[in-house]
Protein backbone atom coordinates (compact mmCIF):
# COMPACT_ATOMS: atom_id res chain seq x y z
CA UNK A 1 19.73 137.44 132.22
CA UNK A 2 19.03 134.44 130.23
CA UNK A 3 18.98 134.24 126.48
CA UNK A 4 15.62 133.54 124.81
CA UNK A 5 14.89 131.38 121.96
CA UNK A 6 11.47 132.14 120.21
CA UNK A 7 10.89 128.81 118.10
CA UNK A 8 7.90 128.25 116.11
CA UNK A 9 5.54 124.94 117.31
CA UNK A 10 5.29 123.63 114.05
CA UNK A 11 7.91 125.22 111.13
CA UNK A 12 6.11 122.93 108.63
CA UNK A 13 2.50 124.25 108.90
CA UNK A 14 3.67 127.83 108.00
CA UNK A 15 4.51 127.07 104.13
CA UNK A 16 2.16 127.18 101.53
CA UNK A 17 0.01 130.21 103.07
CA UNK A 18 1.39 132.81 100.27
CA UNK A 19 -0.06 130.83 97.40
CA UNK A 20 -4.01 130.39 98.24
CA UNK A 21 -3.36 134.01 98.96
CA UNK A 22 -2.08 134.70 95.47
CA UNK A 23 -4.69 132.37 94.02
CA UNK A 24 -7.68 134.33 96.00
CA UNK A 25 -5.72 137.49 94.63
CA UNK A 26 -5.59 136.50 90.85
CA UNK A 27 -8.99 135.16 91.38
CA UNK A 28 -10.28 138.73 92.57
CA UNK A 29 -8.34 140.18 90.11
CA UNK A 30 -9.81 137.92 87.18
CA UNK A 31 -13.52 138.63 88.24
CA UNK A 32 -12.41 142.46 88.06
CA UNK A 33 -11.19 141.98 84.14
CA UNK A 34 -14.15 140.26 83.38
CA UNK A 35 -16.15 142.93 84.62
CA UNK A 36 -14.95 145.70 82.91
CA UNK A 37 -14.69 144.06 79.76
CA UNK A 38 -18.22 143.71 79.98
CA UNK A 39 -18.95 147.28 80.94
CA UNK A 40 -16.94 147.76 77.87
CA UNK A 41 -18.76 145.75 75.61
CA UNK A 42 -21.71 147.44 77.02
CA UNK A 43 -20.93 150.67 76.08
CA UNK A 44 -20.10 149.91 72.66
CA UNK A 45 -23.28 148.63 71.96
CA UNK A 46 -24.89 151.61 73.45
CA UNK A 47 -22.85 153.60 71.49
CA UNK A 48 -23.91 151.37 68.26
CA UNK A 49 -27.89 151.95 69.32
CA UNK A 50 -27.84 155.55 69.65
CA UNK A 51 -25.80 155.62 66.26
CA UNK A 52 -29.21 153.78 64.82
CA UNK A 53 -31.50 156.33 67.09
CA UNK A 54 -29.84 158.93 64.89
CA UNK A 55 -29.91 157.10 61.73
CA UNK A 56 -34.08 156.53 62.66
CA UNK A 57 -34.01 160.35 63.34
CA UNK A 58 -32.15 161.25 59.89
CA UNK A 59 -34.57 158.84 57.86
CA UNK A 60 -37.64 160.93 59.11
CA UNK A 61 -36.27 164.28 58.89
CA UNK A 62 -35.43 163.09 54.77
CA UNK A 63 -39.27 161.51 54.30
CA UNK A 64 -40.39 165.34 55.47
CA UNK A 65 -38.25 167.13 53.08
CA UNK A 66 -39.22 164.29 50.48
CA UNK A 67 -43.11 164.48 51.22
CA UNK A 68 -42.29 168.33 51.27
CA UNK A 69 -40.70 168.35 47.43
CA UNK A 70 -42.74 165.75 45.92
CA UNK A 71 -45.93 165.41 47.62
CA UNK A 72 -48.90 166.23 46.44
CA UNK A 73 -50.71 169.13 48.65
CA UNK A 74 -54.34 168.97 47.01
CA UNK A 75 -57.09 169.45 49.32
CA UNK A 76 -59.26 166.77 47.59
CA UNK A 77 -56.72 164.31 48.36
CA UNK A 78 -57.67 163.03 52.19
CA UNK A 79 -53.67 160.87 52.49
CA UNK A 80 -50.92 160.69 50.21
CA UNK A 81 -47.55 158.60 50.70
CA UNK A 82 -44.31 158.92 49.90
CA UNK A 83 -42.02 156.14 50.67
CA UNK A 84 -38.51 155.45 49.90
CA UNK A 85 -34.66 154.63 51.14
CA UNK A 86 -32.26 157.34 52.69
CA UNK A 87 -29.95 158.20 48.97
CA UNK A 88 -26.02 156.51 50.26
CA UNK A 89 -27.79 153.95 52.60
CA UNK A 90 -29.46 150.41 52.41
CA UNK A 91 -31.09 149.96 55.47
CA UNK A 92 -32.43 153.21 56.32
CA UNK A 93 -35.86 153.96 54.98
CA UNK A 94 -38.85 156.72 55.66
CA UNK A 95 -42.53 156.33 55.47
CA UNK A 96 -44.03 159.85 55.02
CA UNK A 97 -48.36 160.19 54.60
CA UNK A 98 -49.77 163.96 53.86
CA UNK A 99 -53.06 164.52 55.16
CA UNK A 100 -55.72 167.09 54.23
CA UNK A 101 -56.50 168.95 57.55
CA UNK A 102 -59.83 170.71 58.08
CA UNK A 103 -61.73 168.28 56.17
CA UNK A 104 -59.60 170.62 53.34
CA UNK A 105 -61.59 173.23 53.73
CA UNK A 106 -59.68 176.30 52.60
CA UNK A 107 -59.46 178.99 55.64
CA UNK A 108 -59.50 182.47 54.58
CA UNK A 109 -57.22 185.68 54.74
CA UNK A 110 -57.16 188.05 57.04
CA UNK A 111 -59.83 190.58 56.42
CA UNK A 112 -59.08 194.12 54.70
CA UNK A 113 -55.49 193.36 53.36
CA UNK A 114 -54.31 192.36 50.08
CA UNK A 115 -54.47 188.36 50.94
CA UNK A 116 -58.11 189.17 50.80
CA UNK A 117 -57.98 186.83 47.10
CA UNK A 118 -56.48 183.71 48.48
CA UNK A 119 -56.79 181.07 51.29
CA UNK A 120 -54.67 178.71 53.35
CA UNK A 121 -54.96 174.93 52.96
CA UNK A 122 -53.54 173.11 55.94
CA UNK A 123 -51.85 169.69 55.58
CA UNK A 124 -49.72 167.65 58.09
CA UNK A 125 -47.07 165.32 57.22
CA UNK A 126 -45.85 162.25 59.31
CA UNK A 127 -42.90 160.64 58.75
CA UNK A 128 -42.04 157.61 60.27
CA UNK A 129 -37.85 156.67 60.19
CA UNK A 130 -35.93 153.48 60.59
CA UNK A 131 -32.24 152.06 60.62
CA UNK A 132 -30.76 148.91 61.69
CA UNK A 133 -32.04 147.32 65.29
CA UNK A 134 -35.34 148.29 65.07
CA UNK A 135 -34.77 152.09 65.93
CA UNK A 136 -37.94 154.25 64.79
CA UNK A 137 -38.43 157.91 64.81
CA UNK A 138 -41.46 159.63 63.87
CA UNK A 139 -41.93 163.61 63.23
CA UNK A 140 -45.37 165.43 62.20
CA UNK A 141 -44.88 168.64 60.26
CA UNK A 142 -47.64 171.31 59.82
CA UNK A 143 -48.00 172.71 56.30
CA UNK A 144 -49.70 176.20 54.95
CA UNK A 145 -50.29 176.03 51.21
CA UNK A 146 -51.42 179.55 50.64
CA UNK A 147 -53.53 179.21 47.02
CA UNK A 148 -56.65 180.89 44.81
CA UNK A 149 -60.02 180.34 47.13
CA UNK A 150 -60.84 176.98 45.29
CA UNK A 151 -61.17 173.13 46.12
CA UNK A 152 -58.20 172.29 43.86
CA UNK A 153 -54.83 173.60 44.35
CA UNK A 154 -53.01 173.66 40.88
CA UNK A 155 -49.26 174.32 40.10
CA UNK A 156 -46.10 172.54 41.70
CA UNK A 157 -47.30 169.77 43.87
CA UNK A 158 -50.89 169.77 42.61
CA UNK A 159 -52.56 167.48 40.41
C-alpha cells in the first residue's frame, strides 16, 4: 500500500475567497441596518400623526363644550359661530357653528303631563378640530333647549 499525496492544482487561486465573502456579508448586513432604521423612522412618524389625530379630536370635543357654554341657542338665529384656540396650546384650534333645526320651530310636550307649558327647540352643533400636519376632526352634537312656547328663547345663552 502506497502513500497518497492529495495536492491542490493551483495553491495560489484558493486565497482571497474569504474576503468578497465578508464583503457580500457586511454588504447584506448594511442593507439590513438601513432597513430597519427606516421602519424605525417610520413608526415614529406614525406615532407623531396619530398624536395630531388626537390633538384634531381634542380641539373638536373643546369647540362643543365651548359652543355648548357660550353659544347662543335662539331659535331666530339660523347659524352662530364660535371659534377659538385649545387654552395651553398654539396650534390647535376649533371651529364650532350652531344651527337652528326645524326651521326653529318649537316642538311641543308630550300631551297630558306637566311639560304641557313648554317646548323643545332643537339645535345641532358642528365642530370642526385641527393640530399640526393637517389632522382634522369633526363632531355634530344634537341639542334640546327645553323653553316657554315662544319664538325667542331668553335667559343663559339667549339674546
Amino acid at each position: 500500500m502506497g502513500q497518497h499525496s492529495y495536492t491542490v492544482a493551483n495553491p495560489h487561486r484558493a486565497h482571497g475567497v474569504a474576503l468578497p465573502i465578508a464583503l457580500l456579508l457586511l454588504t447584506l448586513l448594511l442593507l439590513l441596518a438601513v432597513a430597519a432604521m427606516r421602519s424605525a423612522s417610520l413608526g415614529f412618524i406614525m406615532a407623531g400623526n396619530e398624536q395630531f389625530r388626537q390633538n384634531a379630536f381634542m380641539a373638536s370635543e373643546t369647540g362643543i363644550e365651548q359652543a355648548m357654554a357660550f353659544g347662543a341657542f335662539n331659535p331666530e338665529n339660523t347659524s352662530v359661530a364660535v371659534n377659538g384656540t385649545v387654552p395651553g396650546t398654539s396650534a390647535d384650534t376649533y371651529r364650532s357653528t350652531i344651527v337652528t333645526q326645524l326651521q326653529g320651530a318649537p316642538q311641543g310636550a308630550v300631551f297630558g303631563s306637566s311639560w304641557n307649558a313648554f317646548s323643545s327647540y332643537h339645535f345641532e352643533i358642528q365642530s370642526t378640530g385641527t393640530s399640526a400636519r393637517n389632522a382634522a376632526m369633526v363632531h355634530v352634537q344634537g341639542v334640546a333647549v327645553i323653553a316657554p312656547y315662544s319664538v325667542v328663547v331668553t335667559g343663559a345663552g339667549g339674546p
